[in-house]
Protein backbone atom coordinates (compact mmCIF):
# COMPACT_ATOMS: atom_id res chain seq x y z
CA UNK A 1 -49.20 -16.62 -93.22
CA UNK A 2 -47.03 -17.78 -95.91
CA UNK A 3 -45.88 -16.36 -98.92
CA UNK A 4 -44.76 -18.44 -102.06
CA UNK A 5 -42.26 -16.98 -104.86
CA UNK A 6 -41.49 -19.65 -107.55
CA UNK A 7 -38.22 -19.52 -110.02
CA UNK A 8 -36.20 -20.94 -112.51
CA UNK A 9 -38.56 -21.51 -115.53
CA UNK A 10 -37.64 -20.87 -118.77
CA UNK A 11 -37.81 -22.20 -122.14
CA UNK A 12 -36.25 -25.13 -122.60
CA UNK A 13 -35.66 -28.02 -125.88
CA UNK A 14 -36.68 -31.49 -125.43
CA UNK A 15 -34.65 -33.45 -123.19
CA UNK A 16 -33.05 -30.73 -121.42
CA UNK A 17 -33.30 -29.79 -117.93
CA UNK A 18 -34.56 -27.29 -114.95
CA UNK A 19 -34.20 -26.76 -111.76
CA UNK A 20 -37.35 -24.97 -110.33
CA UNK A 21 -36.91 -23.12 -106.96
CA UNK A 22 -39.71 -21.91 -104.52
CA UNK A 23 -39.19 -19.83 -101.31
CA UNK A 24 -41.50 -19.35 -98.60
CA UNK A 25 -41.77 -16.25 -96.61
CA UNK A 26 -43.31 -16.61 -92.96
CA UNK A 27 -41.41 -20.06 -92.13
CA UNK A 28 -42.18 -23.55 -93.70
CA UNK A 29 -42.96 -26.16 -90.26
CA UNK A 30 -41.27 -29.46 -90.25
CA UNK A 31 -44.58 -30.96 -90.52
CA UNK A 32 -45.73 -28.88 -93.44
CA UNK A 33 -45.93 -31.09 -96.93
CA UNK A 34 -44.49 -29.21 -100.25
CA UNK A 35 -45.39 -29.99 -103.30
CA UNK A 36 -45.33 -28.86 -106.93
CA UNK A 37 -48.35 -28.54 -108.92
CA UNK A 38 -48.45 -27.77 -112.97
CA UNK A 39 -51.49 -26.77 -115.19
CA UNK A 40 -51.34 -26.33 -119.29
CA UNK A 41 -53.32 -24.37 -121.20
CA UNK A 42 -56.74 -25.60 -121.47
CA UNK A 43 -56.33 -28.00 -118.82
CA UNK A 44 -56.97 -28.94 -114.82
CA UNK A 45 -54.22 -28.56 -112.04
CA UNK A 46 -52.29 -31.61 -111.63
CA UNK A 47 -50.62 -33.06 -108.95
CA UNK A 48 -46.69 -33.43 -110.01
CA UNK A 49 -44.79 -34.21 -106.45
CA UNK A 50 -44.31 -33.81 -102.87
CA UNK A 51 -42.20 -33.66 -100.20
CA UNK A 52 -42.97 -34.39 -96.16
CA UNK A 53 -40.40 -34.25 -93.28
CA UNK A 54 -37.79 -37.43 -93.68
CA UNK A 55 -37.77 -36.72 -96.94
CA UNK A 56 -40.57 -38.91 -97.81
CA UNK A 57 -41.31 -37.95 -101.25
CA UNK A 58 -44.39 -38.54 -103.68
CA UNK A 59 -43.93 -38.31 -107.50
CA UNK A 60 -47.01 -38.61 -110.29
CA UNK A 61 -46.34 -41.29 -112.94
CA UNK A 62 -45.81 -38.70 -115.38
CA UNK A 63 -43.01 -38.05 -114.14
CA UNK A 64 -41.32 -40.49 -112.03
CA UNK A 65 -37.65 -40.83 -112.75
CA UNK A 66 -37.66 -37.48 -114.38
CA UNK A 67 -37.74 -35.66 -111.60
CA UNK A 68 -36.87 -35.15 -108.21
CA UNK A 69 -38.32 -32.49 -105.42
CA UNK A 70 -36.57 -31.78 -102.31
CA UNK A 71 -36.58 -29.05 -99.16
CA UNK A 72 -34.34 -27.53 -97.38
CA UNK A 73 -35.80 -26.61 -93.84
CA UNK A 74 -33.36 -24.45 -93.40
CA UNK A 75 -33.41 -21.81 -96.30
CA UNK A 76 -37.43 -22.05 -96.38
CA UNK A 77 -37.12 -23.64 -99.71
CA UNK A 78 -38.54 -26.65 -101.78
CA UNK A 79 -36.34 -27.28 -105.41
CA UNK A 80 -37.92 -29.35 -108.17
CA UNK A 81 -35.32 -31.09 -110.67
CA UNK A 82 -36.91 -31.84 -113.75
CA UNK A 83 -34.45 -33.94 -116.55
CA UNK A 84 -35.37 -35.49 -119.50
CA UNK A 85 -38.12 -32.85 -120.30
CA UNK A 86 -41.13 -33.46 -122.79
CA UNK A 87 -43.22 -31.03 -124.73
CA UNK A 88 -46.15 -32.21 -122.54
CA UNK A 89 -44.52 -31.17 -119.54
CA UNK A 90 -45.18 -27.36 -120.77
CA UNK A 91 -47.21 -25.65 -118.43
CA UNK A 92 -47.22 -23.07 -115.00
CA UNK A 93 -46.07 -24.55 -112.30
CA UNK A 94 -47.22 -24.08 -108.70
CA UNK A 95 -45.17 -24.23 -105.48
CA UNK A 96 -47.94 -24.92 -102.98
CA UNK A 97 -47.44 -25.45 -98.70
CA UNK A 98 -50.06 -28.37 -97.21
CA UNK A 99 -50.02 -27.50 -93.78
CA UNK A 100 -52.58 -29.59 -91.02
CA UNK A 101 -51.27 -27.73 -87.73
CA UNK A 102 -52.36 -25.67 -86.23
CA UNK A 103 -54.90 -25.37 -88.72
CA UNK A 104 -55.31 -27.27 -91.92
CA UNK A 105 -54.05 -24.22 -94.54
CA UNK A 106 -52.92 -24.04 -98.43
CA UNK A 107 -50.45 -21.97 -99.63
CA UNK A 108 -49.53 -20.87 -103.24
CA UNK A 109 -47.42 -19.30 -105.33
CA UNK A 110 -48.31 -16.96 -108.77
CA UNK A 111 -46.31 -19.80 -110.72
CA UNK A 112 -43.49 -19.87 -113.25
CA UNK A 113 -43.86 -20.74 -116.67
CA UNK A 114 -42.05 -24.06 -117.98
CA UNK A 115 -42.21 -24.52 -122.19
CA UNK A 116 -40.35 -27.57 -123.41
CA UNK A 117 -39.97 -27.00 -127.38
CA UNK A 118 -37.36 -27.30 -130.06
C-alpha cells in the first residue's frame, strides 16, 4: 500500500513559479510510473506529466516547456517544477503512483491547491 502526501502549493501571480513536492509512504518501485494530475473547478481530471524509470518523462501540451517532473528513488519522492505560470493553470493537483507489478494499482494523494492570480 502506498500513501501519497502532496506540497508546495500556494498562491502564486502570473508568471511566477512552484515547485510541487509529493512523498510516498510504503516505497515507490523502480518500475512504478509518477505522474501529476490537476482538476479546476467545474472541470475533468487532466493528465499534466509523468515520470518512468530512466527518467523517461511525459508532459501534456499545456504545459510543455513550463514544466518539468522528476523522482528521486531514493527519498520516495516525485517534484513537479512549474515556471511561467498562467491563470488557467489554477486548480488541485494530484500526485498519483501507476504501478503494473505485481498487480496493476493506482495511488493518490488528497491534492494541493495551485491559484495563479494577480
Amino acid at each position: 500500500q502506498v500513501q501519497l502526501v502532496e506540497s508546495g502549493g500556494g498562491l502564486v501571480q502570473p508568471g511566477g513559479s512552484l515547485r510541487l513536492s509529493c512523498a510516498a509512504s510504503g516505497g515507490i518501485y523502480g518500475s512504478d510510473t509518477l505522474g501529476w494530475f490537476r482538476q479546476a473547478s467545474g472541470k475533468q481530471r487532466e493528465f499534466v506529466a509523468s515520470i518512468r524509470s530512466g527518467s523517461w518523462t511525459h508532459y501534456a501540451d499545456s504545459v510543455k516547456g513550463r514544466f518539468t517532473i522528476s523522482r528521486d528513488n531514493a527519498k520516495n519522492t516525485v517534484y513537479l517544477q512549474m515556471s511561467s505560470l498562467k491563470p488557467e493553470d489554477t486548480a488541485v493537483y494530484y500526485c498519483n503512483v501507476h504501478r503494473t507489478w505485481p498487480s496493476l494499482s493506482d495511488y493518490w494523494g488528497p491534492g494541493t491547491q495551485v491559484t495563479v492570480s494577480s
